[in-house]
N, C-alpha and C. Protein backbone atom coordinates (compact mmCIF):
# COMPACT_ATOMS: atom_id res chain seq x y z
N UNK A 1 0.82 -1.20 0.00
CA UNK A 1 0.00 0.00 0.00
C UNK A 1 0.86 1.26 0.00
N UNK A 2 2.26 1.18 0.45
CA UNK A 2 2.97 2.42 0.23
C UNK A 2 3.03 2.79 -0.94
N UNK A 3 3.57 1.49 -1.78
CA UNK A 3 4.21 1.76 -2.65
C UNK A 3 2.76 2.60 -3.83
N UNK A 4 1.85 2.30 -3.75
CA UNK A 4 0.43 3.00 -3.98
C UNK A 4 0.37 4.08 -3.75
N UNK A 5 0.56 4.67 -2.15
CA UNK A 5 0.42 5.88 -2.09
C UNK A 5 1.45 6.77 -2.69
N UNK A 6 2.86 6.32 -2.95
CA UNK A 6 3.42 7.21 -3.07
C UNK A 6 3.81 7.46 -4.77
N UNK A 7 3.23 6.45 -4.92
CA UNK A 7 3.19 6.64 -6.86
C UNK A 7 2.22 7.85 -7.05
N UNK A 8 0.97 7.54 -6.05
CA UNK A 8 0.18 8.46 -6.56
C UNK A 8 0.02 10.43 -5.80
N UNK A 9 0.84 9.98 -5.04
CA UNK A 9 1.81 11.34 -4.44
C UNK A 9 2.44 12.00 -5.22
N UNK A 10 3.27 11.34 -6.40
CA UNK A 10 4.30 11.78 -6.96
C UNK A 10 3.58 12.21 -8.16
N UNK A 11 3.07 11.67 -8.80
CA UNK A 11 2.00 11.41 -10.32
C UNK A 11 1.21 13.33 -9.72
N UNK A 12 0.56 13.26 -8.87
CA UNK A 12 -0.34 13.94 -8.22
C UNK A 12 0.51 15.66 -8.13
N UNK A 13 1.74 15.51 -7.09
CA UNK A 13 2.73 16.24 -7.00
C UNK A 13 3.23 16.71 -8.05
N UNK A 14 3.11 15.81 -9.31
CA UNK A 14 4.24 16.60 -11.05
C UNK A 14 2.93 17.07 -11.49
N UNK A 15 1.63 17.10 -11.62
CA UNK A 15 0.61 17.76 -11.94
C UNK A 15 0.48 19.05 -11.15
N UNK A 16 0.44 19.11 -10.27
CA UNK A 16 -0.10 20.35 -9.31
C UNK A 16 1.43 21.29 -9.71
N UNK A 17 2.97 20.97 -9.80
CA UNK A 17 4.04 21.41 -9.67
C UNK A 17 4.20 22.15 -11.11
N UNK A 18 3.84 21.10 -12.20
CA UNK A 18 3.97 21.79 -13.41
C UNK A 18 2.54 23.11 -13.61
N UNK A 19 1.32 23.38 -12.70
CA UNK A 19 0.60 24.32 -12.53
C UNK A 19 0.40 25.33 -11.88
N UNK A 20 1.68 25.66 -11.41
CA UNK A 20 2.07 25.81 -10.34
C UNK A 20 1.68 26.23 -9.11
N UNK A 21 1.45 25.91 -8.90
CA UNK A 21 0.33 25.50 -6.93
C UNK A 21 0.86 24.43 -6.53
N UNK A 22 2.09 24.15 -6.32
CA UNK A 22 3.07 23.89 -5.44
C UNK A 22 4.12 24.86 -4.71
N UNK A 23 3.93 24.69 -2.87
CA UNK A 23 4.91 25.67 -2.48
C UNK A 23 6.16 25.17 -1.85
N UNK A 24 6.90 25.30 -2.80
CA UNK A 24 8.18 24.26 -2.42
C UNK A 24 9.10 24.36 -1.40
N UNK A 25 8.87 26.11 -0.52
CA UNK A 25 9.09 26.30 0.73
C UNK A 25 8.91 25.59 1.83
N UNK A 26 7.31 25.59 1.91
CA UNK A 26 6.31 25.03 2.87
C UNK A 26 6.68 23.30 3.00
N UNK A 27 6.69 22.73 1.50
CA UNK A 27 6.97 21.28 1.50
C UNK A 27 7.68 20.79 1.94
N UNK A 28 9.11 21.61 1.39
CA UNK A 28 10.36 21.36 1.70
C UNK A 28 10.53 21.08 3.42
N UNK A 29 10.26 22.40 4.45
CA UNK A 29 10.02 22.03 5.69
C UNK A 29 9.54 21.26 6.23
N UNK A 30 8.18 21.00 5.46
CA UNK A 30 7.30 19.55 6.62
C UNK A 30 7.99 18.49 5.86
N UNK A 31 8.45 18.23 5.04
CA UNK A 31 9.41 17.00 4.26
C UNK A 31 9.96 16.94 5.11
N UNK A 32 10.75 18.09 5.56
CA UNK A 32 12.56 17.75 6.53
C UNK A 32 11.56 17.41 7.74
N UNK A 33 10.73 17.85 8.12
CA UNK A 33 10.36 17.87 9.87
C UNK A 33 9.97 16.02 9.64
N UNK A 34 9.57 15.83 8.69
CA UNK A 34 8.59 14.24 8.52
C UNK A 34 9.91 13.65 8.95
N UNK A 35 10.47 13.46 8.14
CA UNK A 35 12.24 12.78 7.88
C UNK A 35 12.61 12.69 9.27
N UNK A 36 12.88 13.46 9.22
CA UNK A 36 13.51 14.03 11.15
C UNK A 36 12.77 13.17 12.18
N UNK A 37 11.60 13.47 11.89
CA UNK A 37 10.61 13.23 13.54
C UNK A 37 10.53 11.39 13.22
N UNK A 38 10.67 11.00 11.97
CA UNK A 38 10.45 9.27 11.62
C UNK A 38 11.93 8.67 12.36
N UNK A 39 12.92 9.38 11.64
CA UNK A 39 13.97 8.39 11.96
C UNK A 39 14.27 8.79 13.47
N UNK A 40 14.22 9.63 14.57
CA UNK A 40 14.34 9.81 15.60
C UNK A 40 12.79 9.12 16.11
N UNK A 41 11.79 8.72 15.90
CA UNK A 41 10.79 8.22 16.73
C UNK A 41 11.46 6.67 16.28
N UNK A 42 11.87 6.31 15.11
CA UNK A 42 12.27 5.17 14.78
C UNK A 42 14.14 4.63 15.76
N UNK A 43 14.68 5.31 16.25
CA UNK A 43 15.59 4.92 16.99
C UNK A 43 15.11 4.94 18.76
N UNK A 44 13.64 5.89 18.99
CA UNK A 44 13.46 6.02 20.15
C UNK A 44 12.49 4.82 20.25
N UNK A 45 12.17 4.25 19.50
CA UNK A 45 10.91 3.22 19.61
C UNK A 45 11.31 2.35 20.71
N UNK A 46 12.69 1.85 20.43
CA UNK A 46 12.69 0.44 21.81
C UNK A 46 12.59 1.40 23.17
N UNK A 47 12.42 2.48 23.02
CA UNK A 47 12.68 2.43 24.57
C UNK A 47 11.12 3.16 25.43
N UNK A 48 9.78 2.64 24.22
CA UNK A 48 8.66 2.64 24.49
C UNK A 48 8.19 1.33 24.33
N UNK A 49 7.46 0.73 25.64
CA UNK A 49 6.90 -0.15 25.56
C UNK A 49 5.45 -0.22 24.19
N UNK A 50 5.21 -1.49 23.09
CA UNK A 50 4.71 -1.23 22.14
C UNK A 50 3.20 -1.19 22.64
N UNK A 51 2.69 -1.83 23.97
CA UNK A 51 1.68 -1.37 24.17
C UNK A 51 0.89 0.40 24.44
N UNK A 52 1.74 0.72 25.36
CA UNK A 52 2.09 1.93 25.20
C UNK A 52 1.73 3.01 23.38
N UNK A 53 2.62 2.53 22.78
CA UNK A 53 2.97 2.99 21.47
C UNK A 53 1.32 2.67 20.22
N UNK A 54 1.01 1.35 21.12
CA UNK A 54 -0.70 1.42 20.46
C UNK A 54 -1.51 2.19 21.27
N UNK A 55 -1.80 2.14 22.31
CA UNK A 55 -2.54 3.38 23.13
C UNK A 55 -2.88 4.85 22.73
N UNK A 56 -1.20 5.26 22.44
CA UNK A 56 -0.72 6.61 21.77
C UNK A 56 -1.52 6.86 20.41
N UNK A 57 -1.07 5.62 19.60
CA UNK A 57 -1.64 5.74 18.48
C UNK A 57 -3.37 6.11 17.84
N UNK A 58 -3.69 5.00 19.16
CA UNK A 58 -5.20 4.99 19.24
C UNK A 58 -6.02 6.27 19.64
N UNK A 59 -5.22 6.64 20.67
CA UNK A 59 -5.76 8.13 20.70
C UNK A 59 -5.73 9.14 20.37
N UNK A 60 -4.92 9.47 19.11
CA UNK A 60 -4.39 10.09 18.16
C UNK A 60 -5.72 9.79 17.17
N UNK A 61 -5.74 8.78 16.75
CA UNK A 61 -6.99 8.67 15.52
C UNK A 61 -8.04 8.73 16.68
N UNK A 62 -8.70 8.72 17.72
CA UNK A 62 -9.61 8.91 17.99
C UNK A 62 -9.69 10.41 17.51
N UNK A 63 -9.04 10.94 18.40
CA UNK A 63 -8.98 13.00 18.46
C UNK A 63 -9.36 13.18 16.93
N UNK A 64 -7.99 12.58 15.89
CA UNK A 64 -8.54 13.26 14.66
C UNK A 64 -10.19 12.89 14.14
N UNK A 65 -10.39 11.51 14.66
CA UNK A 65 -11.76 11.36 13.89
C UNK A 65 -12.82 12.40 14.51
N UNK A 66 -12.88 12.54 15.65
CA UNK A 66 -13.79 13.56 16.53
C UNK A 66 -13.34 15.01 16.21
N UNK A 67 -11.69 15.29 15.56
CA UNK A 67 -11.76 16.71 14.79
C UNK A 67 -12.87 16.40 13.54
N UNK A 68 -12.36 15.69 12.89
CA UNK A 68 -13.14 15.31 11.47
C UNK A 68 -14.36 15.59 11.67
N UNK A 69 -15.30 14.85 12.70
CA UNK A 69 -16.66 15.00 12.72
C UNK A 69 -17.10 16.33 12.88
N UNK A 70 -16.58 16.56 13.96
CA UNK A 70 -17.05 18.20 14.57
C UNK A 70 -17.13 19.15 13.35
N UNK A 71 -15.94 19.26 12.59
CA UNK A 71 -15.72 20.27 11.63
C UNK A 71 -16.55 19.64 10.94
N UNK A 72 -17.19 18.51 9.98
CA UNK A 72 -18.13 18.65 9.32
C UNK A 72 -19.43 19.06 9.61
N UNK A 73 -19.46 18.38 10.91
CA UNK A 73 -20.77 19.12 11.06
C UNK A 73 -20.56 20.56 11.30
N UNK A 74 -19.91 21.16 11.45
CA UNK A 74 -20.24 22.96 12.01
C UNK A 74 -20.20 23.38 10.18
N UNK A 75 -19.57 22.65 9.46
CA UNK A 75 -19.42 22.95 7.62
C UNK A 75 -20.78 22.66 7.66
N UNK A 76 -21.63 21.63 7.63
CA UNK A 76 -22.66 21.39 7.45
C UNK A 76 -23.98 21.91 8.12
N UNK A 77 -23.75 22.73 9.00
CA UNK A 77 -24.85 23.31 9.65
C UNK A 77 -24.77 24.83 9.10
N UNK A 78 -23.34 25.20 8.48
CA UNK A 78 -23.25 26.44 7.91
C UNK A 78 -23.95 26.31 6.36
N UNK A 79 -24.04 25.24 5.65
CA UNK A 79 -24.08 24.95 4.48
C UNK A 79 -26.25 24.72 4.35
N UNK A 80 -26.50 24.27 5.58
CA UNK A 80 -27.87 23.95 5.45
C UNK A 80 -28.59 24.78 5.54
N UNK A 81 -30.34 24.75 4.93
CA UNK A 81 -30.53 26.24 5.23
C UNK A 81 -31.31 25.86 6.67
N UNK A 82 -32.36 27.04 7.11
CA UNK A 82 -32.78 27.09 8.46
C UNK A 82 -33.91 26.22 8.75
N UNK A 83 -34.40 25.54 9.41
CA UNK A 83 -35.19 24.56 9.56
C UNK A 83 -36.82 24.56 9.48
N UNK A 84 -37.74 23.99 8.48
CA UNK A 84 -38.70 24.79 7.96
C UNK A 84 -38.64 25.86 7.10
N UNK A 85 -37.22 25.92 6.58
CA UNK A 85 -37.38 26.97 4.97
C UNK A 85 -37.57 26.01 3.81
N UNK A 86 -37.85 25.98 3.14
CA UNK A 86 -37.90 25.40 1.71
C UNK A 86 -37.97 26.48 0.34
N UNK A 87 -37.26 26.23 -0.35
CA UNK A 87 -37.14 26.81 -1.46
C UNK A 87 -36.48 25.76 -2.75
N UNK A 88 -38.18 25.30 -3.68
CA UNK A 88 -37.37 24.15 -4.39
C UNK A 88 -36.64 25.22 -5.67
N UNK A 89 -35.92 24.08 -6.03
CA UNK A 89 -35.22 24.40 -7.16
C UNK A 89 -35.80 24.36 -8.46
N UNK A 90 -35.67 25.58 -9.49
CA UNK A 90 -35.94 25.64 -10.37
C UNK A 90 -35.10 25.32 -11.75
């Protein structure tokens, strides 16, 4: 599945780059910070127990899924109209 995502990262990345709406500043940094923070969480790993390290994880995707929700719904309550309006489409 990497090898998936990152074909289609790259494929994705030479489209947007040759249009240009790529900011190669911005990238460049969270590239180096990614790099950085992998191979230093990847040498600090043994010295977290892996249960631990699923816990972490787990509550990490909880938070984002409960960001995810929240923000759609507050998008979606901005997007709907008021309750008892109707106006069909013509």
């Amino acid at each position: 599945s990497l090898l998936v995502v990152a074909v289609t990262s790259a494929v994705a990345a030479i489209s947007h780059a040759r249009a240009g709406r790529v900011q190669w500043r911005t990238a460049l940094l969270f590239g180096s910070a990614g790099i950085v923070g992998a191979y230093a969480g990847g040498l600090l790993s043994h010295l977290v127990p892996g249960t631990v390290l699923l816990i972490a994880f787990a509550a990490v995707m909880v938070a984002g899924a409960v960001t995810a929700w929240v923000s759609g719904r507050a998008a979606a309550s901005r997007a709907a109209p008021a309750a008892g309006w109707y106006r069909p489409r013509v």
